[in-house]
Each structure stands twice: as C-alpha cells, then as structure tokens.
C-alpha atoms as a PDB file:
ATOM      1  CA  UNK A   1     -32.776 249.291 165.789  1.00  0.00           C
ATOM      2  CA  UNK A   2     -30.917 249.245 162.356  1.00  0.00           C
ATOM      3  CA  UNK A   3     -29.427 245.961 161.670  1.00  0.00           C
ATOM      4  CA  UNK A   4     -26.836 247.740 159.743  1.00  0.00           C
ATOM      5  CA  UNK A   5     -25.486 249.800 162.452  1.00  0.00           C
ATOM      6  CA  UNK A   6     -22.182 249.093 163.839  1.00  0.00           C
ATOM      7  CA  UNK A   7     -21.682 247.237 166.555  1.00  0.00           C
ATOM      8  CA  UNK A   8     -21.137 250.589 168.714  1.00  0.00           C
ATOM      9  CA  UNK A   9     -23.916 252.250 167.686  1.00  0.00           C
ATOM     10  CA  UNK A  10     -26.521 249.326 168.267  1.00  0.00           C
ATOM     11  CA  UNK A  11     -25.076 249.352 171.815  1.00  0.00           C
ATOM     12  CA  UNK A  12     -25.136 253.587 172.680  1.00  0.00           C
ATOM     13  CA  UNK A  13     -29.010 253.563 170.814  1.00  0.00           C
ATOM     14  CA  UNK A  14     -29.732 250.396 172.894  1.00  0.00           C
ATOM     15  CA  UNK A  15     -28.415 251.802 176.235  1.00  0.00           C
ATOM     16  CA  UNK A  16     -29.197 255.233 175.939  1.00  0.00           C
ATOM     17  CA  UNK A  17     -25.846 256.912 176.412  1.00  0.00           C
ATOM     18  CA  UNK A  18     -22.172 255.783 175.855  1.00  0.00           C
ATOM     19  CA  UNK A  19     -20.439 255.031 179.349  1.00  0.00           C
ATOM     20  CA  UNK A  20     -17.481 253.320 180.319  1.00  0.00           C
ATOM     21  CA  UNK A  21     -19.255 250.163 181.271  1.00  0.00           C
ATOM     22  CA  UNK A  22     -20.808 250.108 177.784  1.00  0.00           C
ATOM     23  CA  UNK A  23     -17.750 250.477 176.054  1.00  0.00           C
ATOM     24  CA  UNK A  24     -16.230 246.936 177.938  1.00  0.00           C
ATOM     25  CA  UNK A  25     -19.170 245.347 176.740  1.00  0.00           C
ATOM     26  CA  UNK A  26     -18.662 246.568 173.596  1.00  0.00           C
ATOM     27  CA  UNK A  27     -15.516 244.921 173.518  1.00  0.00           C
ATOM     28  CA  UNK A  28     -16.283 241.694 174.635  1.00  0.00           C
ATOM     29  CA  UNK A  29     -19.618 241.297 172.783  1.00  0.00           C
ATOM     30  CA  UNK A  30     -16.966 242.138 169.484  1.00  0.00           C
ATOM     31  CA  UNK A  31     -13.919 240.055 170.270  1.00  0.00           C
ATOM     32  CA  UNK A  32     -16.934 236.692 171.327  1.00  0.00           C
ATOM     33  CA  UNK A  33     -17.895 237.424 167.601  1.00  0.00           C
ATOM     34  CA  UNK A  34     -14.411 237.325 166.073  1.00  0.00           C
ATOM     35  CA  UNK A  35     -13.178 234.654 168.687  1.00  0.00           C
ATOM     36  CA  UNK A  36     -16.304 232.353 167.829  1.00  0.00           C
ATOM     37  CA  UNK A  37     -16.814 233.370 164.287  1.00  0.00           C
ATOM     38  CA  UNK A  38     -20.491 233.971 164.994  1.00  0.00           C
ATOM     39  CA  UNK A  39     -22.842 236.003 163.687  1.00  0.00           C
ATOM     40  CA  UNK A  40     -25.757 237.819 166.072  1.00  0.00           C
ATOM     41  CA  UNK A  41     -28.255 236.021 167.556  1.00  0.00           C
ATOM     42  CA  UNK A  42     -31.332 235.309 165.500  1.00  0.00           C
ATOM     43  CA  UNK A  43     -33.393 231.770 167.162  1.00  0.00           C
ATOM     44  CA  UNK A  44     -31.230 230.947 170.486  1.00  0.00           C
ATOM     45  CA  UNK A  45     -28.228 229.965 168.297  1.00  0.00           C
ATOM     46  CA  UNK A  46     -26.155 232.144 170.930  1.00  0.00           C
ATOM     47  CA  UNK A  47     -26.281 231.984 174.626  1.00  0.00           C
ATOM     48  CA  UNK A  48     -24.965 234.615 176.839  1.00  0.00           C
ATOM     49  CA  UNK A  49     -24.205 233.914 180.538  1.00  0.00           C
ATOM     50  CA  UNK A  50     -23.561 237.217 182.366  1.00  0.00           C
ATOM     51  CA  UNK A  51     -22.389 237.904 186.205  1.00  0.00           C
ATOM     52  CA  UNK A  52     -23.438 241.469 186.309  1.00  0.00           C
ATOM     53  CA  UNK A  53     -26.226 243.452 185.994  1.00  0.00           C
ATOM     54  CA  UNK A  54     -24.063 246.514 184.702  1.00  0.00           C
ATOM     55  CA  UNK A  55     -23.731 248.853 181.838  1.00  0.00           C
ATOM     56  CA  UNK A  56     -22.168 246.156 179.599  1.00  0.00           C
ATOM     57  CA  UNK A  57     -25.078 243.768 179.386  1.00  0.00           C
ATOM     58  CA  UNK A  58     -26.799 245.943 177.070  1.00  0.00           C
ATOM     59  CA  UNK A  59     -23.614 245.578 174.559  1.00  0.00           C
ATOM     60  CA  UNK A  60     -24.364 242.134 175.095  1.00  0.00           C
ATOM     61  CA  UNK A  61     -28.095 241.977 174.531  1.00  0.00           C
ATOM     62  CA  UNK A  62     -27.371 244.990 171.672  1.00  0.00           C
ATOM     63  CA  UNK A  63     -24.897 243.321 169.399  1.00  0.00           C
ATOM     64  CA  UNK A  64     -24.924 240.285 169.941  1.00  0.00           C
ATOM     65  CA  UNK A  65     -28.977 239.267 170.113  1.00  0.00           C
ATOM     66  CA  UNK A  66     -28.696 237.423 173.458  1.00  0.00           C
ATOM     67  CA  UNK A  67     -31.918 238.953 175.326  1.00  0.00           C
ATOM     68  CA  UNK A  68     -34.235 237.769 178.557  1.00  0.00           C
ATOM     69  CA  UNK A  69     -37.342 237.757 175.853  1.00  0.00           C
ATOM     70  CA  UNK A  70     -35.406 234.983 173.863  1.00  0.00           C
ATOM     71  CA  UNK A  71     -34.492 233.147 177.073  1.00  0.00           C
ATOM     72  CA  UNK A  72     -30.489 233.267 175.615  1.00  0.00           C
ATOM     73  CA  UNK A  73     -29.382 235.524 178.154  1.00  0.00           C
ATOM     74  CA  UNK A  74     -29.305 234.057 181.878  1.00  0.00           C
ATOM     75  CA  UNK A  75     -28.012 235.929 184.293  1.00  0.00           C
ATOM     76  CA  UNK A  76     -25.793 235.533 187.284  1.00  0.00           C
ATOM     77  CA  UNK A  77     -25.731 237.981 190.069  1.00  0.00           C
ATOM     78  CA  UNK A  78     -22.027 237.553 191.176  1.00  0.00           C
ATOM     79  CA  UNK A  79     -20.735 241.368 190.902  1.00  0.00           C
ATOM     80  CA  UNK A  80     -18.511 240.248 188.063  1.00  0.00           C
ATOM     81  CA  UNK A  81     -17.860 241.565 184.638  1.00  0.00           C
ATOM     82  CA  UNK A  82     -17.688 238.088 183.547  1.00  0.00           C
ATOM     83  CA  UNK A  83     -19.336 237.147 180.209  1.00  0.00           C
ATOM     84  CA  UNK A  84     -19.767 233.625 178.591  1.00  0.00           C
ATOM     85  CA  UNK A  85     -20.333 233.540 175.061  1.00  0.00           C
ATOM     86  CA  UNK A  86     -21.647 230.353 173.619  1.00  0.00           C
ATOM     87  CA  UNK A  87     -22.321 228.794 170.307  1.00  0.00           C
ATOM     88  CA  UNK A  88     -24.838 226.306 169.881  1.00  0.00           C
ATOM     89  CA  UNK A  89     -23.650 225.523 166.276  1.00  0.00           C
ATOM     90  CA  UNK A  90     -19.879 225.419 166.648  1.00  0.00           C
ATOM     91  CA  UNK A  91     -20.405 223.915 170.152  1.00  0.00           C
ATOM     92  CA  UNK A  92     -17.720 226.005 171.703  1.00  0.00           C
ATOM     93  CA  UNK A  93     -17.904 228.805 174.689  1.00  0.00           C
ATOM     94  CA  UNK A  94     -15.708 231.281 175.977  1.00  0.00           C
ATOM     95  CA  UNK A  95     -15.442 232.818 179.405  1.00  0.00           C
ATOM     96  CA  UNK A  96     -14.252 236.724 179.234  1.00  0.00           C
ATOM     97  CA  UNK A  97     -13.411 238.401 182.599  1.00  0.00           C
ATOM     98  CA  UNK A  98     -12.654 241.734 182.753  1.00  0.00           C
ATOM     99  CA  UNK A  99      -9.629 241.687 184.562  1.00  0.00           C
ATOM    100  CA  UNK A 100      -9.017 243.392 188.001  1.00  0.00           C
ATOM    101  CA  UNK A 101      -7.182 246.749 188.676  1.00  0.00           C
ATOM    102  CA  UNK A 102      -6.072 247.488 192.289  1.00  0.00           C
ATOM    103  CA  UNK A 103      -6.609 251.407 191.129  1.00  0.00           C
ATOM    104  CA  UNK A 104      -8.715 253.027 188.537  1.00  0.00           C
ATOM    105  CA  UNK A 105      -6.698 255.627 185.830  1.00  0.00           C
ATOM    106  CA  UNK A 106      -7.214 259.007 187.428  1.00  0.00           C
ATOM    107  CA  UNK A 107      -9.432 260.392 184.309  1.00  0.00           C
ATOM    108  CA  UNK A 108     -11.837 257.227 185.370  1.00  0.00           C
ATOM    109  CA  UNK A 109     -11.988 258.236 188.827  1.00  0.00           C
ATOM    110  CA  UNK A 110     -12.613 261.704 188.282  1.00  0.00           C
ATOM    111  CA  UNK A 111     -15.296 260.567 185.699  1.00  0.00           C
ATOM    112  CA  UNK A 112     -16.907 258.500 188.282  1.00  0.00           C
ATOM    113  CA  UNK A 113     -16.911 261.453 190.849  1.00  0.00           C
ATOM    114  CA  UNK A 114     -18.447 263.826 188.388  1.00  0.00           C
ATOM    115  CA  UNK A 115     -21.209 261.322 187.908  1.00  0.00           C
ATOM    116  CA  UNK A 116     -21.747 260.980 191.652  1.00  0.00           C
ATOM    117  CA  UNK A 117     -23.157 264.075 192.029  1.00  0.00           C
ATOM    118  CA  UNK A 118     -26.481 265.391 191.735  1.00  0.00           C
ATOM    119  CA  UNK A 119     -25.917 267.896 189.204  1.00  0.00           C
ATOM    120  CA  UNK A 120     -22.958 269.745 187.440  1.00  0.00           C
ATOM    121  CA  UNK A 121     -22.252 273.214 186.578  1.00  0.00           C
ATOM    122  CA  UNK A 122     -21.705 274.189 183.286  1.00  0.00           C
ATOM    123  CA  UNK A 123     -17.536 273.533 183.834  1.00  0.00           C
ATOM    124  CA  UNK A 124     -18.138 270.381 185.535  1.00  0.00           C
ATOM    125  CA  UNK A 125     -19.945 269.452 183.089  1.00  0.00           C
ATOM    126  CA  UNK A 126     -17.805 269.860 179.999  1.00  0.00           C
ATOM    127  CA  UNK A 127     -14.877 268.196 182.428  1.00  0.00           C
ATOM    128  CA  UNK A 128     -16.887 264.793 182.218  1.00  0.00           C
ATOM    129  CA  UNK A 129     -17.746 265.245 178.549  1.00  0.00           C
ATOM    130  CA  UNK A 130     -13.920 265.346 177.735  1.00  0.00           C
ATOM    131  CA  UNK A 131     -12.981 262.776 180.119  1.00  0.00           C
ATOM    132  CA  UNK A 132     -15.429 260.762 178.520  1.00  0.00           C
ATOM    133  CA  UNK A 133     -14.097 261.131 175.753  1.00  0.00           C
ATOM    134  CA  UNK A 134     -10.442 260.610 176.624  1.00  0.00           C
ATOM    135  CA  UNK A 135     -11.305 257.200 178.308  1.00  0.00           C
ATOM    136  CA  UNK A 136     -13.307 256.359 175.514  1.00  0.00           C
ATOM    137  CA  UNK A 137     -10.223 256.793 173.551  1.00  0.00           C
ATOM    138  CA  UNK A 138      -8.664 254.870 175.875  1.00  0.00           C
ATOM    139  CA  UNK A 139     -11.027 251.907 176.042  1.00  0.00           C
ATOM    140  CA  UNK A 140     -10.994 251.389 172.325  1.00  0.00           C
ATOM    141  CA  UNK A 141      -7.639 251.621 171.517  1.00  0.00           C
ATOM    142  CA  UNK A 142      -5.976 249.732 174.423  1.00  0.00           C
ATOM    143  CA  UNK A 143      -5.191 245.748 173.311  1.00  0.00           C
ATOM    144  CA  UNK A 144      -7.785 243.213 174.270  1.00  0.00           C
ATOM    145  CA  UNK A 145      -4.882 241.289 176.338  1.00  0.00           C
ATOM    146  CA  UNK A 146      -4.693 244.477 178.349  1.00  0.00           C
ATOM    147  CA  UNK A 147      -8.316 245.124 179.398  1.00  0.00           C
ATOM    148  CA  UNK A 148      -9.585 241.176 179.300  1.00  0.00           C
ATOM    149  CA  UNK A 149      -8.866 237.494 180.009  1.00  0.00           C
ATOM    150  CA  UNK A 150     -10.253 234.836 178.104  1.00  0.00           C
ATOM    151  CA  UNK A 151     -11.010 230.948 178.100  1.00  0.00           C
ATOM    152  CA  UNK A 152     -12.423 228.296 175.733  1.00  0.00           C
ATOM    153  CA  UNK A 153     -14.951 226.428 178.503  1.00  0.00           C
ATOM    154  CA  UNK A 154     -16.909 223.225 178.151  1.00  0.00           C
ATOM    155  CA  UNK A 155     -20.422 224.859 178.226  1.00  0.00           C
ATOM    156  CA  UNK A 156     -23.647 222.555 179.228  1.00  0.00           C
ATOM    157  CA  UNK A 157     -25.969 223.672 176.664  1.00  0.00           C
ATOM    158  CA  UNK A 158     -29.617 224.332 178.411  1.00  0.00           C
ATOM    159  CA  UNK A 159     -32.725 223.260 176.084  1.00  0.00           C
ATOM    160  CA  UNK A 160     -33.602 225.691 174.358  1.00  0.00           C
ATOM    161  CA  UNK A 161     -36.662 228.282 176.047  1.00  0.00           C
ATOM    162  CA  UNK A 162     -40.376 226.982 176.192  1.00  0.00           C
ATOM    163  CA  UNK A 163     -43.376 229.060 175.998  1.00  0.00           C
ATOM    164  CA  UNK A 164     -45.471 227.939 178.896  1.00  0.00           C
ATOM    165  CA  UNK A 165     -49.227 228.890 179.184  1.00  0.00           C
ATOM    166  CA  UNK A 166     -50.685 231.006 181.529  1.00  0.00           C
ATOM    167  CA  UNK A 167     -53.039 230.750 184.804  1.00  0.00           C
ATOM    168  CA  UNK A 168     -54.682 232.845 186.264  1.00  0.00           C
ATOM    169  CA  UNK A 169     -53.850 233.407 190.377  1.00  0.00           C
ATOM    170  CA  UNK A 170     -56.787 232.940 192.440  1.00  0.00           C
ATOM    171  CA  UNK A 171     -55.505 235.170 195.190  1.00  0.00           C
ATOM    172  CA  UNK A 172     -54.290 237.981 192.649  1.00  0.00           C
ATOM    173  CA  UNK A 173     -56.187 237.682 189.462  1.00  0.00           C
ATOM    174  CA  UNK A 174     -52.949 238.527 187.828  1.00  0.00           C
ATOM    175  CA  UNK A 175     -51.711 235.536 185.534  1.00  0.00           C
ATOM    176  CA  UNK A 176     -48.456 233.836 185.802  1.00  0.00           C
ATOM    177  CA  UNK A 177     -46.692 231.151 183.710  1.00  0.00           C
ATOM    178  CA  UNK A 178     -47.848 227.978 184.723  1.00  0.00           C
ATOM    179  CA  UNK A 179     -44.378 226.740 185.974  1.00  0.00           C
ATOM    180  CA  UNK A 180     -44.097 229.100 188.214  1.00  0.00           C
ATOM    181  CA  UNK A 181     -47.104 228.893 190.022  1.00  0.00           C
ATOM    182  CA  UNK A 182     -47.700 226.742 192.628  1.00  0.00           C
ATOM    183  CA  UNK A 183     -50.562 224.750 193.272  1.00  0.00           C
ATOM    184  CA  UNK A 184     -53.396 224.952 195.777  1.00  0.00           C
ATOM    185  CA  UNK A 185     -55.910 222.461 195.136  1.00  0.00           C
ATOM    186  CA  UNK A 186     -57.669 223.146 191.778  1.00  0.00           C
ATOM    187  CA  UNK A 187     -56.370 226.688 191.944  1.00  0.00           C
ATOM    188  CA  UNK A 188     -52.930 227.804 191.202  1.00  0.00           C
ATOM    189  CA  UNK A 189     -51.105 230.677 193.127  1.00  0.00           C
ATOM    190  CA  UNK A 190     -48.391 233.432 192.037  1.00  0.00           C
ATOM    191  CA  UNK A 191     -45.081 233.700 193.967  1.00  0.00           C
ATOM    192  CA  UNK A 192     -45.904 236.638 195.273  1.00  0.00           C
ATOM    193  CA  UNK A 193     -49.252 235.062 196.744  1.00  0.00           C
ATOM    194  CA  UNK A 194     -47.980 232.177 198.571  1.00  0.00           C
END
C-alpha cells in the first residue's frame, strides 16, 4: 500500500470496497490524528482499542498503522463502534463513540436492504451504487459533532508486544507460542488440544 495515498484511499485498497462502515472509520481514524497530533503508526507508538469487529477497523488498521501483527490493535467484542486512540509519546488517549440513532436515514436503510439480498438486477443495482454515493456524500460532509462523541481518557499503557518462541504440540504437531500452551509434563499442548 502507497504510503502517499490519502487517508481514504489506504482504507477502500485496504478493505476492498468503500461502505458505510468504512467511511465512520475513516473519520475517526482522521479526526484521532488531528485530535492527537499523531502521525501513523510505525513501532507500537499508537495503540488502538476497538469494540467492534466491523467495517471501520480496517480504517483503523489502514490509516492509522494499528494492526493484530504489531500487537497495537486489541480488540474488544462489545458490538460498539467505539474506538480508543492512544499515544504512547504524548501520553494522551481518546475514546470516540459513534453515537446512537433511534432510526437510520432512509437512503441508509434502503442501502442496507439492497445489500441483504443475494443478488441485484441491473436497476437494483445502480439504486445502491447512487445511494452509496449519496450517503457517502453524506458521511463526509456532515460535522464530526454530528456523527461522533469524543473523550480525553486516562489510558493504562500495556508493555509493548513480545515475540515468544514456539513449541511444538505433542497431541497436534502444529506449533503454538509458548505462552499459550499449556503444559503436560515435559510436553506442551495447544488450546485446541487440551
């Protein structure tokens, strides 16, 4: 991925497609940046806590460098679109929730239907494209305020990720990191083993 590329771009390439759940992302992975004057992610400098497993992540991981590999990107599986953004060097975080909407804007809910169904006809098909791109429209161009709250947090700072060696499962073969295993005796076991 170009390091060049815009902040948007990074996140449709990284993705795959450009979605509505990508473009929130997209705005919280930019306003973390402004709001914490931080640059992307290079060594753990950043550390992303996320309570969703949705679309916006990847804006996350994409523009701002916080990725499972790097062990800066832990995840929380509460349903929320919840991000904290933290910064190692300025020792500040910030909490971003999306906020909530009792109902949906109608172009969303159509879009959602649309993409509910196993496949489109050629009408249906151009319908989504251009609600897409109205909502889109909509996304980027509504005020942060609108779409988002936000917090300064005090933020525990984890140490930063170890590389652990690897055993060898004696029920399995397979290996595992070491930590994870669990011992039997002189051999070690996978989690998936016990």
């Amino acid at each position: 991925m170009c390091k060049d590329m815009p902040p948007l771009e990074k996140a449709i390439q990284f993705h795959g497609h450009i979605c509505p759940g990508l473009l929130m992302g997209v705005r919280a992975a930019e306003f973390a940046q402004k709001y914490l004057d931080i640059d992307p992610d290079q060594d753990e400098e950043l550390l992303a806590v996320v309570e969703t497993n949705s679309c916006g992540v990847d804006a996350i991981q994409s523009i701002l460098g916080c990725t499972f590999g790097k062990g800066n990107l832990i995840f929380k599986d509460y349903g929320k679109n919840v991000y904290t953004i933290a910064s190692r060097e300025k020792r500040r975080a910030v909490r971003i929730a999306q906020k909530y909407k009792p109902q949906s804007h109608p172009d969303s809910l159509r879009y959602r239907e649309l993409k509910r169904k196993d496949s489109l006809n050629e009408a249906e098909s151009a319908e989504a494209e251009n609600l897409l791109g109205a909502i889109f429209e909509r996304l980027m161009s509504t005020p942060f305020e609108e779409l988002f709250t936000w917090r300064d947090i005090d933020f525990s700072f984890p140490a930063k990720a170890e590389i652990y060696p690897t055993v060898q499962c004696s029920v399995c073969g397979e290996g595992v990191m070491e930590p994870r295993a669990i011992r039997n005796g002189q051999n070690y076991v996978c989690p998936d083993c016990v």
